[in-house]
C-alpha atoms as a PDB file:
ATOM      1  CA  UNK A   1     -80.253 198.760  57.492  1.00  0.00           C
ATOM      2  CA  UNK A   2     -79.980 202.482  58.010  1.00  0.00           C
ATOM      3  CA  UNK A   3     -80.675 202.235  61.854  1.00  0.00           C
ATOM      4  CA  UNK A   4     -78.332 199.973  61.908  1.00  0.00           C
ATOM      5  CA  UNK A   5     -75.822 202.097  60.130  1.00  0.00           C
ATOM      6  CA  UNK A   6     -76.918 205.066  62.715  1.00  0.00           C
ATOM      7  CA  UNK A   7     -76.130 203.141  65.697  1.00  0.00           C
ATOM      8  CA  UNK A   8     -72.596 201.951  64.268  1.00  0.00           C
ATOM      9  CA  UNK A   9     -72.203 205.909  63.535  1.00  0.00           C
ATOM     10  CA  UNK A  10     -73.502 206.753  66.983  1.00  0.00           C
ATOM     11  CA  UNK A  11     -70.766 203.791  68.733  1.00  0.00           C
ATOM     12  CA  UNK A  12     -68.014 204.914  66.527  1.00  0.00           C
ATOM     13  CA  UNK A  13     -68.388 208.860  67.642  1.00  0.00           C
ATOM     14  CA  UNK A  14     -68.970 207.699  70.940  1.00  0.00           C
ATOM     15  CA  UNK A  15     -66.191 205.796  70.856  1.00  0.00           C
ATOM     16  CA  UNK A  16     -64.248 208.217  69.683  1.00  0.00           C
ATOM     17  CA  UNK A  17     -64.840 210.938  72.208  1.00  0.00           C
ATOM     18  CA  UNK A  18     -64.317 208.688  74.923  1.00  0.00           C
ATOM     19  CA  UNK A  19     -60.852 207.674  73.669  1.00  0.00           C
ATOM     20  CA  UNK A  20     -60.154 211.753  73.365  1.00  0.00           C
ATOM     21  CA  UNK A  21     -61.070 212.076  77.176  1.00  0.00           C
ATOM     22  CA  UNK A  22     -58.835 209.124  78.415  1.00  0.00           C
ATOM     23  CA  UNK A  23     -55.987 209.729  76.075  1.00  0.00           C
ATOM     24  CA  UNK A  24     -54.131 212.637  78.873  1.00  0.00           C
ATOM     25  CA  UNK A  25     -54.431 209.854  81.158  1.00  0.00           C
ATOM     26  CA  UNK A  26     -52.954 207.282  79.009  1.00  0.00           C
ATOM     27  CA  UNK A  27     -49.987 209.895  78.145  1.00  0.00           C
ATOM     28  CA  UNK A  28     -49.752 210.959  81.807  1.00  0.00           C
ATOM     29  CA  UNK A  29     -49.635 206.902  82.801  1.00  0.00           C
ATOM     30  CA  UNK A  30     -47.130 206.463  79.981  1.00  0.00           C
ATOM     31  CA  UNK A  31     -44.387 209.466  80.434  1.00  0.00           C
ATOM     32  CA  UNK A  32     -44.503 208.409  84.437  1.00  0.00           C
ATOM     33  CA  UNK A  33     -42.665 205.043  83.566  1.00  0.00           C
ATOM     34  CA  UNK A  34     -40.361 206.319  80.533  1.00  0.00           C
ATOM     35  CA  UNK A  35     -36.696 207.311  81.431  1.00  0.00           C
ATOM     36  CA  UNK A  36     -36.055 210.929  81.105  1.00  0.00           C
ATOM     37  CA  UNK A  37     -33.793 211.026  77.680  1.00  0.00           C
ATOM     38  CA  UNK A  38     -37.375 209.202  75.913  1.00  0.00           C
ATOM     39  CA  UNK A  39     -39.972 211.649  77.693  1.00  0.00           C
ATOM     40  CA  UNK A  40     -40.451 214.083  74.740  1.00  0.00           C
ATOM     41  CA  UNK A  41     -38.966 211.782  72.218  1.00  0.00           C
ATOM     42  CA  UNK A  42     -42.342 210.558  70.387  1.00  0.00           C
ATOM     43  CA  UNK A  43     -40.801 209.199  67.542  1.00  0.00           C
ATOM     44  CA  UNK A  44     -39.654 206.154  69.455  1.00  0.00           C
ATOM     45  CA  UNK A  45     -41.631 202.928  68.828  1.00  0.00           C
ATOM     46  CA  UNK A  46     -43.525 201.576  71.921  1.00  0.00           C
ATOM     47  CA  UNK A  47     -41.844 198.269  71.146  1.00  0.00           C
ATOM     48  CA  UNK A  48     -38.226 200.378  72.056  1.00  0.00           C
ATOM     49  CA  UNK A  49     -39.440 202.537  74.333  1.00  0.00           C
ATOM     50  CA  UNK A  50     -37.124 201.827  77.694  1.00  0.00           C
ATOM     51  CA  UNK A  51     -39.571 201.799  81.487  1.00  0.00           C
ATOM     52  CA  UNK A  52     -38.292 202.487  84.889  1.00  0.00           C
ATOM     53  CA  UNK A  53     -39.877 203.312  88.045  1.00  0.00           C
ATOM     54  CA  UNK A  54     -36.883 206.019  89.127  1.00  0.00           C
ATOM     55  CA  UNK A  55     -39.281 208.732  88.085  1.00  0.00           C
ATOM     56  CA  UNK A  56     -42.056 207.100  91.458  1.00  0.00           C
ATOM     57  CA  UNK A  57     -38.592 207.053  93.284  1.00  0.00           C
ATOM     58  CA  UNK A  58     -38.006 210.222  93.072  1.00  0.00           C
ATOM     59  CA  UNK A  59     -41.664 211.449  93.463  1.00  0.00           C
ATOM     60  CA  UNK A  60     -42.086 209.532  96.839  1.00  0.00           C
ATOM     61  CA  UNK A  61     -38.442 210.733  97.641  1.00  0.00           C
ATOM     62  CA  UNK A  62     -38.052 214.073  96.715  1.00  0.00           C
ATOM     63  CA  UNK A  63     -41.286 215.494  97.369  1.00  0.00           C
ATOM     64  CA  UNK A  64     -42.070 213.989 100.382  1.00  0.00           C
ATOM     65  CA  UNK A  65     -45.587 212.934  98.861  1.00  0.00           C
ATOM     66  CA  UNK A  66     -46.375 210.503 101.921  1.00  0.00           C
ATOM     67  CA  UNK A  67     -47.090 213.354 104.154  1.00  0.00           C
ATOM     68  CA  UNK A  68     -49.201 215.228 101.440  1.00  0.00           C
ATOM     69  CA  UNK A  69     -51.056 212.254 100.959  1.00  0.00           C
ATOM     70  CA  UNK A  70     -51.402 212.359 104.523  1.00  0.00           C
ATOM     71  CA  UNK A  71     -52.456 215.642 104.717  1.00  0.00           C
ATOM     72  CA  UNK A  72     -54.974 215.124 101.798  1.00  0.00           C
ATOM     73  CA  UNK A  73     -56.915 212.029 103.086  1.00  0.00           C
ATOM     74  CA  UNK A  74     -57.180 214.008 106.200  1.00  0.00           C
ATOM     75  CA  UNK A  75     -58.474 217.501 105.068  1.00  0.00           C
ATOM     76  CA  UNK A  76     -60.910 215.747 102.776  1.00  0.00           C
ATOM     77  CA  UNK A  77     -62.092 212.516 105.099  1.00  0.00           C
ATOM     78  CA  UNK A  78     -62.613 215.054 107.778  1.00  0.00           C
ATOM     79  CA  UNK A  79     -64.308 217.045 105.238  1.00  0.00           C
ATOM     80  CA  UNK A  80     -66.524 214.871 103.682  1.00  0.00           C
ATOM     81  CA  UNK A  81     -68.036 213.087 106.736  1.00  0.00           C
ATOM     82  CA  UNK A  82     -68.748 216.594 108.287  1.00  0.00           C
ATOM     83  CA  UNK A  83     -70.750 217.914 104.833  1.00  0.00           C
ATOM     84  CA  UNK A  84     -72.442 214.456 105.511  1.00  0.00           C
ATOM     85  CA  UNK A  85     -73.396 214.769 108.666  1.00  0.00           C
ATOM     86  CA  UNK A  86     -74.576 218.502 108.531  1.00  0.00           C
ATOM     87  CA  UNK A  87     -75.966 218.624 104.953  1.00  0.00           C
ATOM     88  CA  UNK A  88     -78.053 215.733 105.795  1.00  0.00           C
ATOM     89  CA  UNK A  89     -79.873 216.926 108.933  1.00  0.00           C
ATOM     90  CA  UNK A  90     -80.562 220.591 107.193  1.00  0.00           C
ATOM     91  CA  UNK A  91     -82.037 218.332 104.293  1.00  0.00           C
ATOM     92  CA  UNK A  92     -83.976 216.736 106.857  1.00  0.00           C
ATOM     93  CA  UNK A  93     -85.487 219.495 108.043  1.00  0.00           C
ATOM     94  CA  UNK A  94     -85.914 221.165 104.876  1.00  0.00           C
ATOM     95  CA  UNK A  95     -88.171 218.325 103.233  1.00  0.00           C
ATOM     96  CA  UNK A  96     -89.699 216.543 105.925  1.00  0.00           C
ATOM     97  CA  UNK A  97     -89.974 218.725 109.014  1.00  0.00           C
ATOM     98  CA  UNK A  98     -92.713 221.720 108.009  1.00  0.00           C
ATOM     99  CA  UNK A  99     -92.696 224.725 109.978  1.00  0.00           C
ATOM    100  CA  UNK A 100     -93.596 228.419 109.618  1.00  0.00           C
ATOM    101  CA  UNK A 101     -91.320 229.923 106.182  1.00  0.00           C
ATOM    102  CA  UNK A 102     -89.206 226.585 105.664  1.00  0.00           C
ATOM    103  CA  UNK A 103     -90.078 227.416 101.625  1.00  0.00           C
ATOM    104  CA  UNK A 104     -88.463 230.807 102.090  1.00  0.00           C
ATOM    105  CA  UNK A 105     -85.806 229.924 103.885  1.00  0.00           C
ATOM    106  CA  UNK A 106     -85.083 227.193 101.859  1.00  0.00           C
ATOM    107  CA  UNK A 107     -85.279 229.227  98.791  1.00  0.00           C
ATOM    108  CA  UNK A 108     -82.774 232.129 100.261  1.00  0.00           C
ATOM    109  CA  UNK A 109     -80.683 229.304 101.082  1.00  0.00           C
ATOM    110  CA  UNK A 110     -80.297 228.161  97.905  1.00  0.00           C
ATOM    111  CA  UNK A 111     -79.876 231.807  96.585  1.00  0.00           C
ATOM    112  CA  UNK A 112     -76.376 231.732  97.873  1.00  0.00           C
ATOM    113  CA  UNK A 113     -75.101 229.394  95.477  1.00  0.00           C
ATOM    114  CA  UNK A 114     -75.688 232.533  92.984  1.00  0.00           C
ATOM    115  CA  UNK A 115     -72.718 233.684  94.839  1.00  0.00           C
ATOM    116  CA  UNK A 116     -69.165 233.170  93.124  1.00  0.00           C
ATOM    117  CA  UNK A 117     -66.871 231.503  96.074  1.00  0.00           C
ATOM    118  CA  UNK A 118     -63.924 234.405  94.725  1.00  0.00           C
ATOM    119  CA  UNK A 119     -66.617 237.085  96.171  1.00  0.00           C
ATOM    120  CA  UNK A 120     -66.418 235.628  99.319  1.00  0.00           C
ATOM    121  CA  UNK A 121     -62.705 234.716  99.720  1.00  0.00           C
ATOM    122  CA  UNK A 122     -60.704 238.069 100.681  1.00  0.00           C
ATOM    123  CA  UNK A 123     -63.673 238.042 103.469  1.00  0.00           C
ATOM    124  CA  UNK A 124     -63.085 234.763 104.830  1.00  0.00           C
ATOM    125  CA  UNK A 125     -59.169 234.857 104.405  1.00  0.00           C
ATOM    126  CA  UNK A 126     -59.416 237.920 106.995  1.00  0.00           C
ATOM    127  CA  UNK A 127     -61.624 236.125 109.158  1.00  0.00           C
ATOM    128  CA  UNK A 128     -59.112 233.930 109.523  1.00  0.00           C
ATOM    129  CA  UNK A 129     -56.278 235.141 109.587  1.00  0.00           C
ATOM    130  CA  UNK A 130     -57.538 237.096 112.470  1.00  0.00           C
ATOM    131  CA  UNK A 131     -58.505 234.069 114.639  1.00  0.00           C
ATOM    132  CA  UNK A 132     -54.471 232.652 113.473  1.00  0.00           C
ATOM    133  CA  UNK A 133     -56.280 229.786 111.664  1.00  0.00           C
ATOM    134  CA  UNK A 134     -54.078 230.741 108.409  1.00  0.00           C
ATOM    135  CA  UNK A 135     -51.287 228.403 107.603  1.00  0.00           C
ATOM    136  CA  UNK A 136     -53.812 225.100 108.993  1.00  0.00           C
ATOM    137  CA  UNK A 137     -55.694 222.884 107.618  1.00  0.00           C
ATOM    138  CA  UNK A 138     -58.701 224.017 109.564  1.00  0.00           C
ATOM    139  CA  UNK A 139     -59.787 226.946 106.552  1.00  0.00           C
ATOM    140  CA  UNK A 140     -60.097 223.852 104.140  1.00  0.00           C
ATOM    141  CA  UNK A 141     -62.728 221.921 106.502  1.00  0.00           C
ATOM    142  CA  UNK A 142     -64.706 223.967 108.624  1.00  0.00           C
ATOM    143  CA  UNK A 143     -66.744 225.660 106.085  1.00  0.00           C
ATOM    144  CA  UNK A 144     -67.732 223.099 104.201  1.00  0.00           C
ATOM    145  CA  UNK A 145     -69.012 221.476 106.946  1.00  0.00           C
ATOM    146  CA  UNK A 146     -70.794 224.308 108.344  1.00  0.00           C
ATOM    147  CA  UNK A 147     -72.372 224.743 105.207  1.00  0.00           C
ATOM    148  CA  UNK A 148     -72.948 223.200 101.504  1.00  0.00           C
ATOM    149  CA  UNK A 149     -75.732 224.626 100.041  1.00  0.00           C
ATOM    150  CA  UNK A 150     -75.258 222.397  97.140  1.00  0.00           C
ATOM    151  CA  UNK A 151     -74.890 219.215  99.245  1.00  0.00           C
ATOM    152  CA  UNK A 152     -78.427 220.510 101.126  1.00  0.00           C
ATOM    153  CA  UNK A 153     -79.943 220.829  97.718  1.00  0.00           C
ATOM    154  CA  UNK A 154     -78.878 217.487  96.706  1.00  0.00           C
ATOM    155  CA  UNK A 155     -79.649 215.155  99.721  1.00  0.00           C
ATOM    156  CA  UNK A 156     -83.055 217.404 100.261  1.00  0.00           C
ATOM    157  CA  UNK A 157     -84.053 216.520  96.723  1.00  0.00           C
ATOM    158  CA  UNK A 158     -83.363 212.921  97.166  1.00  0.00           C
ATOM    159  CA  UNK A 159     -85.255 213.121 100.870  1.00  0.00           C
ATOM    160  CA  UNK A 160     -88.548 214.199  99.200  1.00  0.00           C
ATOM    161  CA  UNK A 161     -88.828 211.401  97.630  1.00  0.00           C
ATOM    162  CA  UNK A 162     -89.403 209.331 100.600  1.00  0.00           C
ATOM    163  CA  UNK A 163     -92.971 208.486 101.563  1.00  0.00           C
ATOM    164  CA  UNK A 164     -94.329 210.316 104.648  1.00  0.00           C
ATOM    165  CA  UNK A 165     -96.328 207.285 105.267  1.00  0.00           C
ATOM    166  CA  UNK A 166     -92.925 205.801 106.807  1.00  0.00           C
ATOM    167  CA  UNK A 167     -92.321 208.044 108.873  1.00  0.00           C
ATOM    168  CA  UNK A 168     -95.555 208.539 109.937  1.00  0.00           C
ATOM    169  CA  UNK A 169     -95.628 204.883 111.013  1.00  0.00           C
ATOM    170  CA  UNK A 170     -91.958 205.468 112.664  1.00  0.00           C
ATOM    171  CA  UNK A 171     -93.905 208.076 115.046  1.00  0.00           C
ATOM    172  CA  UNK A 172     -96.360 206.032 115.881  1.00  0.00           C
ATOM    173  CA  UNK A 173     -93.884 203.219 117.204  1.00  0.00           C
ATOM    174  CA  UNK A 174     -92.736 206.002 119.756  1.00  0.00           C
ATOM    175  CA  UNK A 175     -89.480 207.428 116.927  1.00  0.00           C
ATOM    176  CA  UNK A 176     -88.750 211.094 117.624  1.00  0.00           C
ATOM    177  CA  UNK A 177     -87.054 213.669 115.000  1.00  0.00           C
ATOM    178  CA  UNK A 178     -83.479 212.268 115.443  1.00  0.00           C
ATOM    179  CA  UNK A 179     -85.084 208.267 115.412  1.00  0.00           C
ATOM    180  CA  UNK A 180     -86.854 208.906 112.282  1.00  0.00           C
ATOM    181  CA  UNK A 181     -83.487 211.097 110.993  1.00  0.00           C
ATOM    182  CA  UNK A 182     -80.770 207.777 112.249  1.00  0.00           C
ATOM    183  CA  UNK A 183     -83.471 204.778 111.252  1.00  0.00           C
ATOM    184  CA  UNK A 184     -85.370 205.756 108.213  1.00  0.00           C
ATOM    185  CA  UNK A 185     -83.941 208.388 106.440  1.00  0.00           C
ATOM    186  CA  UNK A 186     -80.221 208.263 106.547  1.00  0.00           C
ATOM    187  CA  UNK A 187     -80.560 204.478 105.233  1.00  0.00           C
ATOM    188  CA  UNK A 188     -83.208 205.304 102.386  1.00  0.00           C
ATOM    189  CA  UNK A 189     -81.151 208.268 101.352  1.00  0.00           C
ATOM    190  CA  UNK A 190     -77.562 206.103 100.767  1.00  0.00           C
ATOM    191  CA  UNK A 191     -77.333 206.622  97.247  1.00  0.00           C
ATOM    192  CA  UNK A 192     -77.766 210.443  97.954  1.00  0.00           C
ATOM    193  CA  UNK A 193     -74.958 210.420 101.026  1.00  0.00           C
ATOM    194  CA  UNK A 194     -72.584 208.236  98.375  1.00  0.00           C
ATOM    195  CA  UNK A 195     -72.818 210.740  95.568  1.00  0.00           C
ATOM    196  CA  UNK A 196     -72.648 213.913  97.717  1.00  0.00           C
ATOM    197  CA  UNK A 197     -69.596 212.097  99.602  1.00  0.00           C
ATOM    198  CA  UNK A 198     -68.387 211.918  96.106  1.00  0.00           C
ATOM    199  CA  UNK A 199     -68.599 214.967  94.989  1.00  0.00           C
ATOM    200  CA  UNK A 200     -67.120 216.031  97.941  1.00  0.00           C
ATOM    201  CA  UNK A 201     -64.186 213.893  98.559  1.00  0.00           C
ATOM    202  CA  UNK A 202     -62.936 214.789  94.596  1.00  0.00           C
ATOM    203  CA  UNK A 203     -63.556 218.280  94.986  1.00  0.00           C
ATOM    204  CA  UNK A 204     -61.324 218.762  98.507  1.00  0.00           C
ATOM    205  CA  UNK A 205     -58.673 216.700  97.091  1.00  0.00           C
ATOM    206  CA  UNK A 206     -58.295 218.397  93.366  1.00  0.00           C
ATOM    207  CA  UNK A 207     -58.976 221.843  95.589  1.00  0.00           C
ATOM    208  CA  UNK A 208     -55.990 223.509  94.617  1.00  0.00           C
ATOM    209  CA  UNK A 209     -56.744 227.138  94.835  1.00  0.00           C
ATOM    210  CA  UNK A 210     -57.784 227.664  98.557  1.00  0.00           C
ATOM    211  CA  UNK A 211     -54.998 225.267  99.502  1.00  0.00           C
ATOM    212  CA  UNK A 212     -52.383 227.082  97.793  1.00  0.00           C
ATOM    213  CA  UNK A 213     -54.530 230.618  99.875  1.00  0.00           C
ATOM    214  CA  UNK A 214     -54.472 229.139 103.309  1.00  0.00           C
ATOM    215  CA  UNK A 215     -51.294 226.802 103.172  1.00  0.00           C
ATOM    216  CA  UNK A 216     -48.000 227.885 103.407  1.00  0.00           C
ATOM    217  CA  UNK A 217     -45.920 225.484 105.610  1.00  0.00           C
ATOM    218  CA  UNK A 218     -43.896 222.395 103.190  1.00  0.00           C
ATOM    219  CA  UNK A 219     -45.345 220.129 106.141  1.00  0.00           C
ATOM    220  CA  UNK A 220     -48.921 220.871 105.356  1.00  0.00           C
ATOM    221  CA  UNK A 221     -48.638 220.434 102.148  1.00  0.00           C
ATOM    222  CA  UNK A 222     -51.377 218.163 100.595  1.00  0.00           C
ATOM    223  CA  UNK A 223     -51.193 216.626  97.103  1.00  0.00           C
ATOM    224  CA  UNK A 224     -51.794 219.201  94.624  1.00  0.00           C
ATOM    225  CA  UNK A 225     -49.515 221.702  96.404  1.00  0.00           C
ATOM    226  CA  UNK A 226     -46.685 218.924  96.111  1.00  0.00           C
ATOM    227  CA  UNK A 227     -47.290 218.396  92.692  1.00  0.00           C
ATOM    228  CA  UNK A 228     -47.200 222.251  92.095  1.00  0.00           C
ATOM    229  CA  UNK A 229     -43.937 222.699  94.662  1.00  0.00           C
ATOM    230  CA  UNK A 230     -42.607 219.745  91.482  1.00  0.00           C
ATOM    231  CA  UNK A 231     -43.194 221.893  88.721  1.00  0.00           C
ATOM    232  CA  UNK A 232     -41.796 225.194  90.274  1.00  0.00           C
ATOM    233  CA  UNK A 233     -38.839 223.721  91.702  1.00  0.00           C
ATOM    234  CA  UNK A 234     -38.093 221.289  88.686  1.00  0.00           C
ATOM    235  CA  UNK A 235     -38.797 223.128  85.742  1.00  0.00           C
ATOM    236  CA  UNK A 236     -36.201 221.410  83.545  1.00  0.00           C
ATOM    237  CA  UNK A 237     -37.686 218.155  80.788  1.00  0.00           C
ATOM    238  CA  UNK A 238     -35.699 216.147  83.058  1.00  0.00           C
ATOM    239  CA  UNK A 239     -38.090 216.041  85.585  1.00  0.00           C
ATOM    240  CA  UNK A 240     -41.269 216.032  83.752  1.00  0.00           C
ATOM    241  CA  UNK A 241     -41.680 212.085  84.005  1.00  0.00           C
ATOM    242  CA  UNK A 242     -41.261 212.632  88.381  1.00  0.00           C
ATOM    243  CA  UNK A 243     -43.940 215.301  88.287  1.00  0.00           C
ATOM    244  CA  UNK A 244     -46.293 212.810  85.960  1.00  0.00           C
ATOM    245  CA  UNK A 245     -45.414 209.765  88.638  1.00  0.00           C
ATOM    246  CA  UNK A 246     -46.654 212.479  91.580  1.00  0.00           C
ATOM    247  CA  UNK A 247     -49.743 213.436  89.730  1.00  0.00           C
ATOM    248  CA  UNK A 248     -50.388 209.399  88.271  1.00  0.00           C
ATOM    249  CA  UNK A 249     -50.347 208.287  92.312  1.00  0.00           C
ATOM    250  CA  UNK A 250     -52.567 211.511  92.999  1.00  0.00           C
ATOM    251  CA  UNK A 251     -55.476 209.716  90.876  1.00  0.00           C
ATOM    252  CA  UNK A 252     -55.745 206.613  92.353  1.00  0.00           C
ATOM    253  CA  UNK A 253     -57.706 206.587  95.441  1.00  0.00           C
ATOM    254  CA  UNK A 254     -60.010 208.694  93.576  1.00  0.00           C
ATOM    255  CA  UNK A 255     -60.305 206.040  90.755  1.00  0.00           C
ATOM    256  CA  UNK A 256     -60.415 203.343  93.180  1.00  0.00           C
ATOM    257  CA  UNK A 257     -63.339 205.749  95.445  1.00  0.00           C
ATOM    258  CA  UNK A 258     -65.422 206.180  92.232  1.00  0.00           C
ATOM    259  CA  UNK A 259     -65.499 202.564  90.804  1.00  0.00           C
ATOM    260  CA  UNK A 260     -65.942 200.791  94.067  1.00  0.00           C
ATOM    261  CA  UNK A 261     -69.098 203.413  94.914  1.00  0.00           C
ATOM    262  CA  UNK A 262     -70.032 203.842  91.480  1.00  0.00           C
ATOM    263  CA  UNK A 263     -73.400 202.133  91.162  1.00  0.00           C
ATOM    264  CA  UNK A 264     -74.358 203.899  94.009  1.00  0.00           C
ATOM    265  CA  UNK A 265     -73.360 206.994  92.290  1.00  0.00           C
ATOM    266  CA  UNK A 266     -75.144 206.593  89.246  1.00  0.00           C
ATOM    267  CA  UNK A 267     -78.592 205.874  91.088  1.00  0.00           C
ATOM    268  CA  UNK A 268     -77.946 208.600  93.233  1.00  0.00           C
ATOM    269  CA  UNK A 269     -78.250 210.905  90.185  1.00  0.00           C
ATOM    270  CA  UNK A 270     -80.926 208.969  88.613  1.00  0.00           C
ATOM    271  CA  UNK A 271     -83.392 209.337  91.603  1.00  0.00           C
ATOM    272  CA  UNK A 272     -82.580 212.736  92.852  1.00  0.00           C
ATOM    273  CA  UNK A 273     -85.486 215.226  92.097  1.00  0.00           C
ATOM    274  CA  UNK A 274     -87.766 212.528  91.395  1.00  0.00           C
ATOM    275  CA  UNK A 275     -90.838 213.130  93.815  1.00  0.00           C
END
């Protein structure tokens, strides 16, 4: 009876918390389809509460949130199959090529995610804006793929974990670095690639701050710099329910990313660091 009792306790709080995490969502979903006059009115009755789509209208309208979805699934697709690509060969090399100091090297690499990305900003900013990549999308996607220590760290984890026997077997049948790299690894290691590309696709298209840095042209705009340009320009209660249509739209293709790749996601965390 009383484990019983704890594991209705345990669902209820559970329960609970999970309905506290989805309720801004629910609210956000909610004001997006309510006409303006019922937006902060919270008195009103679901059952009376009056729905419209103006508020999408005007979003799509207005704010010219095609091209910053545009821009978005640009910066970050470009993004993400870059980090890919170069995160997975360093990982590669890191766990299942040795050579002289790859545990030092390794270790120094992974010493730089000790430093805070604001450190390194005003530096990079100047870089930049001395080579006229300022006001481009470039700033947003060529570091990243250059380098992601914590996308390294990730797949390399993962990579340990598969047998040297295979690829010892893979150089016997004649399979260099790269055949081993293309045949054996990169398909053993999907679960890895899907959460990295994960992580990676939801953190370029949330990343607000060196967007709002780098980007200064309206026609460059990507999504949260729209949805920002909406709450500067329209700062009256009128236009709160366009702003929550803008930022409603920004959520889907991440929703729709995460559930479709979300078993792969889950085992990706599951089995990384397991040797």
């Amino acid at each position: 009876m009383s484990k019983t009792i704890r594991h209705n306790g345990i669902t209820i709080i559970l329960l609970a918390i999970a309905f506290m995490s989805i309720f801004p969502f629910l609210w956000m979903i909610l004001t997006s389809f309510k006409v303006p006059e019922q937006i902060f009115n919270v008195g009103v009755p679901l059952s009376e509460l009056e729905f419209s789509l103006e508020s999408y209208r005007q979003a799509i309208v207005k704010s010219n949130l095609p091209l910053a979805y545009l821009n978005s699934i640009k910066i970050s697709g470009l993004l993400t199959l870059g980090t890919l690509f170069t995160s997975s060969l360093a990982a590669y090399a890191f766990s299942k090529i040795k050579f002289k100091g790859s545990k030092l090297f390794f270790g120094l690499f992974i010493a730089t995610l000790l430093i805070p990305g604001q450190v390194t900003l005003l530096p990079l900013y100047i870089v930049f804006s001395t080579i006229g990549w300022t006001d481009s999308h470039l700033p947003l996607i060529v570091p990243g793929v250059l380098i992601n220590t914590y996308g390294v760290f990730l797949l390399r984890q993962f990579m340990v974990s598969i047998p040297d026997d295979l690829l010892e077997a893979a150089e016997m049948d004649g399979c260099g670095y790269f055949g081993k790299y293309f045949r054996i690894v990169l398909p053993l290691s999907k679960p890895a690639l899907i959460t990295l590309g994960l992580f990676t696709i939801i953190g370029s298209w949330n990343n607000y701050f060196s967007q709002m840095i780098y980007i200064d042209s309206p026609e460059r705009y990507t999504v949260p710099l729209m949805i920002a340009m909406l709450r500067d320009t329209y700062s009256t209660g009128v236009n709160w329910g366009m702003i929550m249509a803008a930022t409603t739209m920004s959520v889907i293709p991440i929703s729709i990313i995460y559930l479709s790749v979300q078993k792969y996601f889950v085992q990706g965390i599951q089995t990384t660091g397991l040797k």
